[in-house]
C-alpha atoms as a PDB file:
ATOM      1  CA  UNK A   1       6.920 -20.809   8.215  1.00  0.00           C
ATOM      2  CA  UNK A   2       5.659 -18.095   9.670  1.00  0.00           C
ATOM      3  CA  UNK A   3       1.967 -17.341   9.330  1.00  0.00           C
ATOM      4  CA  UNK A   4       0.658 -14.802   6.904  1.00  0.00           C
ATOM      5  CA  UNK A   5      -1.698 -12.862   9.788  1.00  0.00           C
ATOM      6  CA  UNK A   6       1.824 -12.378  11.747  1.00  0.00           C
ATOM      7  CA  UNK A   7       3.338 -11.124   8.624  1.00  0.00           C
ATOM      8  CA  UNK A   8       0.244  -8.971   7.528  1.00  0.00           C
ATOM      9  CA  UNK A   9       0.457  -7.299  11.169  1.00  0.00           C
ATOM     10  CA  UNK A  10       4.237  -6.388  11.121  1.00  0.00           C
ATOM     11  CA  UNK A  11       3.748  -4.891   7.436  1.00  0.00           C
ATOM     12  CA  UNK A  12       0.889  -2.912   8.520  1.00  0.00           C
ATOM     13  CA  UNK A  13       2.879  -1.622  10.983  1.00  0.00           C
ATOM     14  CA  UNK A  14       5.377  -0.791   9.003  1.00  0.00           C
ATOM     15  CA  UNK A  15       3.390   0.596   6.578  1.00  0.00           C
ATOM     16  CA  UNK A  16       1.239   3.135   8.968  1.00  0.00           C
ATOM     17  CA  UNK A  17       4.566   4.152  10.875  1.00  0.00           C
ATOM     18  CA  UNK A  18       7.523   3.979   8.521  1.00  0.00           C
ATOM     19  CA  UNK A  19       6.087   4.925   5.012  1.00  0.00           C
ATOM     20  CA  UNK A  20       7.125   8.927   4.525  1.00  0.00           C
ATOM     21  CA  UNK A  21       3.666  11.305   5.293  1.00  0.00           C
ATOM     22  CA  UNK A  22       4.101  12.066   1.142  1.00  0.00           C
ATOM     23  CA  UNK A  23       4.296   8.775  -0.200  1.00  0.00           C
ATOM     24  CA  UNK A  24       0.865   7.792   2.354  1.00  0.00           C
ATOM     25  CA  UNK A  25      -1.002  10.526   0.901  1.00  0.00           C
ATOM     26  CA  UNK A  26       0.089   9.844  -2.462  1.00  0.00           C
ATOM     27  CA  UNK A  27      -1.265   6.410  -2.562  1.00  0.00           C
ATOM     28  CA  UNK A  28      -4.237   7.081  -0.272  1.00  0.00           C
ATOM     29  CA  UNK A  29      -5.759   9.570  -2.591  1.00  0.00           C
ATOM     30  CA  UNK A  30      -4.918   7.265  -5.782  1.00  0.00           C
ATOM     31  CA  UNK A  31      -6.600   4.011  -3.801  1.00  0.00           C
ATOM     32  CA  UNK A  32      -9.162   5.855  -2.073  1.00  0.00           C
ATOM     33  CA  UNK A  33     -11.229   6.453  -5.056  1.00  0.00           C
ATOM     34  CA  UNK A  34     -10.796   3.066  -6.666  1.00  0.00           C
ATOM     35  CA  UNK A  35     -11.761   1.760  -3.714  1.00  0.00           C
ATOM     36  CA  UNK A  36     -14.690   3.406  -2.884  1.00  0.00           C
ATOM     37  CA  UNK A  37     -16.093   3.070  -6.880  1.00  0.00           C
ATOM     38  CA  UNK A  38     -15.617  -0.557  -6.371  1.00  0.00           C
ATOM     39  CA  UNK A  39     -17.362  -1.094  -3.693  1.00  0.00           C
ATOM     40  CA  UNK A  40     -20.803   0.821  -5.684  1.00  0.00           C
ATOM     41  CA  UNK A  41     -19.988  -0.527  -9.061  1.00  0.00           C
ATOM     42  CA  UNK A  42     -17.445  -3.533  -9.955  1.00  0.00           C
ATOM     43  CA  UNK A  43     -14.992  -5.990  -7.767  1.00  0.00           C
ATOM     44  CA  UNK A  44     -11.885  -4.674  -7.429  1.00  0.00           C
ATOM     45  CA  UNK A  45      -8.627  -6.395  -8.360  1.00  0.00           C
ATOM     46  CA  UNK A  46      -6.782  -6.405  -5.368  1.00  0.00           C
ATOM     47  CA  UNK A  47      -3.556  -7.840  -6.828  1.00  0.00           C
ATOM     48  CA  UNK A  48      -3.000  -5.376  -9.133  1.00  0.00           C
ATOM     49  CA  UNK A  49      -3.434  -3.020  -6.978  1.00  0.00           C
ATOM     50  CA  UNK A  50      -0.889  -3.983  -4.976  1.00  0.00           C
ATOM     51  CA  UNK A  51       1.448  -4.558  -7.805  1.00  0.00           C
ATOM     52  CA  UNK A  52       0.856  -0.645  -8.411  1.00  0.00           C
ATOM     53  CA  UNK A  53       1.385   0.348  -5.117  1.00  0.00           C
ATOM     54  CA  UNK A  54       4.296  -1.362  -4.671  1.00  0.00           C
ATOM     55  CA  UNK A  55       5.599   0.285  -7.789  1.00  0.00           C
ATOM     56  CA  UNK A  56       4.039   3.978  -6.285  1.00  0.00           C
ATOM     57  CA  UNK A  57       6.290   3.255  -3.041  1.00  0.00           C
ATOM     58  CA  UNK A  58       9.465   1.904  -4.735  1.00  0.00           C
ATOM     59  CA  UNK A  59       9.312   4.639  -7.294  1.00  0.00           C
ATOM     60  CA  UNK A  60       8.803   7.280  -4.647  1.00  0.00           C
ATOM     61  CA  UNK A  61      11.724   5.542  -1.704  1.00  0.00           C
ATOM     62  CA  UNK A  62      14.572   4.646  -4.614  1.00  0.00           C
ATOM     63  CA  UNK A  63      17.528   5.405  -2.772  1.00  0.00           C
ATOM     64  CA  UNK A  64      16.640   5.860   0.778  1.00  0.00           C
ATOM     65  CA  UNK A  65      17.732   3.610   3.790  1.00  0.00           C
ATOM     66  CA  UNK A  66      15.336   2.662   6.627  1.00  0.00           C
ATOM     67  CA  UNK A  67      17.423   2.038  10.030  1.00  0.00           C
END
């Protein structure tokens, strides 16, 4: 099994040099401000969040090939 810091890493990666500039801004100024009003007011649920953004990123890459 291979652990989940390696695997965090090589998404990261992926994500910061792979994901289209539109689709990063997209999701950076939808997170951003959840983010930043959690951190003042409420704990954030980080797993739906994810679950969105996933949705955000197939939504916006249906179709296209990575190679």
């Amino acid at each position: 099994m291979i652990p989940i810091e390696v695997v965090n890493r090589i998404a990261k990666y992926f994500f910061y040099h792979f994901l289209p500039e539109e689709v990063m801004e997209q999701l950076i100024s939808w997170l951003l401000p959840l983010c930043l009003k959690a951190d003042e007011e409420v704990d954030l649920d980080q797993d739906e969040l994810v679950r969105q953004a996933i949705l955000m990123i197939e939504a916006r890459l249906e179709g296209k090939t990575f190679k």
